[in-house]
Protein backbone atom coordinates (compact mmCIF):
# COMPACT_ATOMS: atom_id res chain seq x y z
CA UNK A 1 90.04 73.37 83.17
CA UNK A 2 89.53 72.46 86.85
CA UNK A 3 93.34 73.28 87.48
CA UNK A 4 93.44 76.36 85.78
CA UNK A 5 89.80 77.21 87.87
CA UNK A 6 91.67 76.42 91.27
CA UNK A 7 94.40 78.40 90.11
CA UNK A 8 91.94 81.61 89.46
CA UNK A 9 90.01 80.85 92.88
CA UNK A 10 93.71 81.19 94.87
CA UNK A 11 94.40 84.45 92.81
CA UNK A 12 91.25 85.55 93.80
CA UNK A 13 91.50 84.37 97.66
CA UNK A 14 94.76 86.25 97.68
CA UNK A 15 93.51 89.55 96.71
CA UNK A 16 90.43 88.99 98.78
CA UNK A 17 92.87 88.94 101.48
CA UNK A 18 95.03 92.03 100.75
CA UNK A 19 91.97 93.99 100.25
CA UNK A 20 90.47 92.79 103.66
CA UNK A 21 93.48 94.19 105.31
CA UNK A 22 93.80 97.59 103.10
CA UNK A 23 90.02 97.47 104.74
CA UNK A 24 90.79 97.10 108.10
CA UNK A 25 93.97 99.30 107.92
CA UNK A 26 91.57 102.39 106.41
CA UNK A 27 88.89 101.26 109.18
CA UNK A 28 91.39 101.60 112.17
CA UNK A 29 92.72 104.78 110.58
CA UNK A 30 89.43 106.36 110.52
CA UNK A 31 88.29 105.55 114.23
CA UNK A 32 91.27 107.47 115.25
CA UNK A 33 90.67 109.98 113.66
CA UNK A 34 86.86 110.44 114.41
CA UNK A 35 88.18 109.23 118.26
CA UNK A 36 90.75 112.04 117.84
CA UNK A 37 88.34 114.80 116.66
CA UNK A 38 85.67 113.73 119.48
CA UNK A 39 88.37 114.43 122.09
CA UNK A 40 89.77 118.13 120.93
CA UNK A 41 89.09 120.34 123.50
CA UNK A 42 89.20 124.12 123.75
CA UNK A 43 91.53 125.00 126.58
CA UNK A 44 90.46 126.76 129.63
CA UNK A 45 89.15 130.26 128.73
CA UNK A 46 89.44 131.29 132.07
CA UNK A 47 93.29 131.80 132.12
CA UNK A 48 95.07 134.59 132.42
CA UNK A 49 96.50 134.38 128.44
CA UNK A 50 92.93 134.16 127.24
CA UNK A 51 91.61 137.03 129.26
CA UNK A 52 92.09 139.57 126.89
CA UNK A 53 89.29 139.81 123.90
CA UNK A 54 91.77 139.53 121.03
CA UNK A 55 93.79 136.53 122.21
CA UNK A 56 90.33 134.95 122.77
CA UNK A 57 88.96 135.36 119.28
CA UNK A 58 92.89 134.28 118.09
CA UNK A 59 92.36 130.64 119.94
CA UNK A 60 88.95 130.45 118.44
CA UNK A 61 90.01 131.13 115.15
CA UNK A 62 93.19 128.41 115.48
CA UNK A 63 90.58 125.62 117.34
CA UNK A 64 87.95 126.31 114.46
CA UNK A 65 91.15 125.94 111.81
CA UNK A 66 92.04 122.38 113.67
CA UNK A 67 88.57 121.32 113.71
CA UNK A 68 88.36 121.96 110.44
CA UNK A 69 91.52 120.48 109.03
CA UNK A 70 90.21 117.13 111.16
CA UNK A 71 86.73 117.09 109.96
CA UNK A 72 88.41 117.67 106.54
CA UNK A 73 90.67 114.26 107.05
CA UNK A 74 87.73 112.35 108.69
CA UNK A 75 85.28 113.05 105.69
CA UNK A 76 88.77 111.56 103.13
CA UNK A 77 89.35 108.79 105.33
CA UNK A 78 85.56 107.85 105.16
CA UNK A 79 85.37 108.11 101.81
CA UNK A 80 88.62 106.19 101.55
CA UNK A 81 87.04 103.37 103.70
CA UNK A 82 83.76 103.56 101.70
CA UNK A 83 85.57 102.69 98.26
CA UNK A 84 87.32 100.02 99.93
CA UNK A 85 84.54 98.06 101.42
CA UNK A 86 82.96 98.26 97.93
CA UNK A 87 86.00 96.96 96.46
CA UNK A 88 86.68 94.22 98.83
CA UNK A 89 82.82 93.35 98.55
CA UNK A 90 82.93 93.21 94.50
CA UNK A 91 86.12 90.77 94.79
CA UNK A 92 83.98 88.40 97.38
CA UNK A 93 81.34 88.49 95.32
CA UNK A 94 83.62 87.39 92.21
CA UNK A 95 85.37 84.60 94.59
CA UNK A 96 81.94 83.48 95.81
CA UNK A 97 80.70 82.91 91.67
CA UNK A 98 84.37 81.00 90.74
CA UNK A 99 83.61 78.78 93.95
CA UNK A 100 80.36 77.96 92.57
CA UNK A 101 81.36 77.43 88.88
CA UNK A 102 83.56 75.45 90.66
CA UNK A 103 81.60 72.86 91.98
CA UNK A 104 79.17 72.77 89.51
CA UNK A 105 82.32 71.11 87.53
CA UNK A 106 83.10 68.97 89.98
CA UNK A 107 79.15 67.85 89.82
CA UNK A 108 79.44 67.60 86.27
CA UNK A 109 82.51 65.57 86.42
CA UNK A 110 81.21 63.37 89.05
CA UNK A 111 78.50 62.65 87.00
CA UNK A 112 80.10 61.61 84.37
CA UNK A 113 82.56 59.50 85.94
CA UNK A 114 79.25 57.74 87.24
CA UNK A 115 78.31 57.21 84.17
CA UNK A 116 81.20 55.42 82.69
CA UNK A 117 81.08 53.39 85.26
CA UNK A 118 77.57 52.21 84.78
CA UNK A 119 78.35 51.42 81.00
């Protein structure tokens, strides 16, 4: 019973650890993209390609379509990381309760092993 326990608790430790790093990977992925969004800039207005009224309203239709797209990616990758940090937290939660089942045994078979001895 213990064996097959320690067995579960490495399982468990394992995919604790691959979901950590899907975590982090997701994480990083989604600070560059907020980072990336924070930093687009319209281009100087001033110049002589933007002077005209139509090209103006064509570069602030194409920067509204990029912010969009990137606000669009941002909110995925969010929820992305969101699902992920609930996954990774359900899995330490279930590693954290196998640990403890898991020296409650050992308790248990301490005791009795004390026991035996005192007979």
């Amino acid at each position: 019973m213990s064996r097959d326990l320690a067995g579960q608790i490495k399982k468990k430790e394992d995919e604790v650890a691959k979901l950590r790093t899907r975590e982090r990977r997701t994480y990083d992925d989604y600070m560059q993209a907020r980072t990336k969004l924070s930093t687009v800039k319209m281009e100087n207005l001033q110049e002589k390609a933007n002077a005209k009224l139509w090209n103006f309203w064509i570069k602030c239709g194409e920067d509204i379509w990029s912010l969009a797209v990137w606000a669009l990616q941002l909110f995925f990758l969010m929820a992305t990381l969101m699902k992920r940090q609930a996954e990774l937290a359900k899995a330490e939660r279930e590693l954290a309760d196998m640990r403890e089942k898991r020296a409650e045994l050992v308790v248990k078979d301490r005791l009795g092993y004390e026991l035996e001895l005192l007979r």
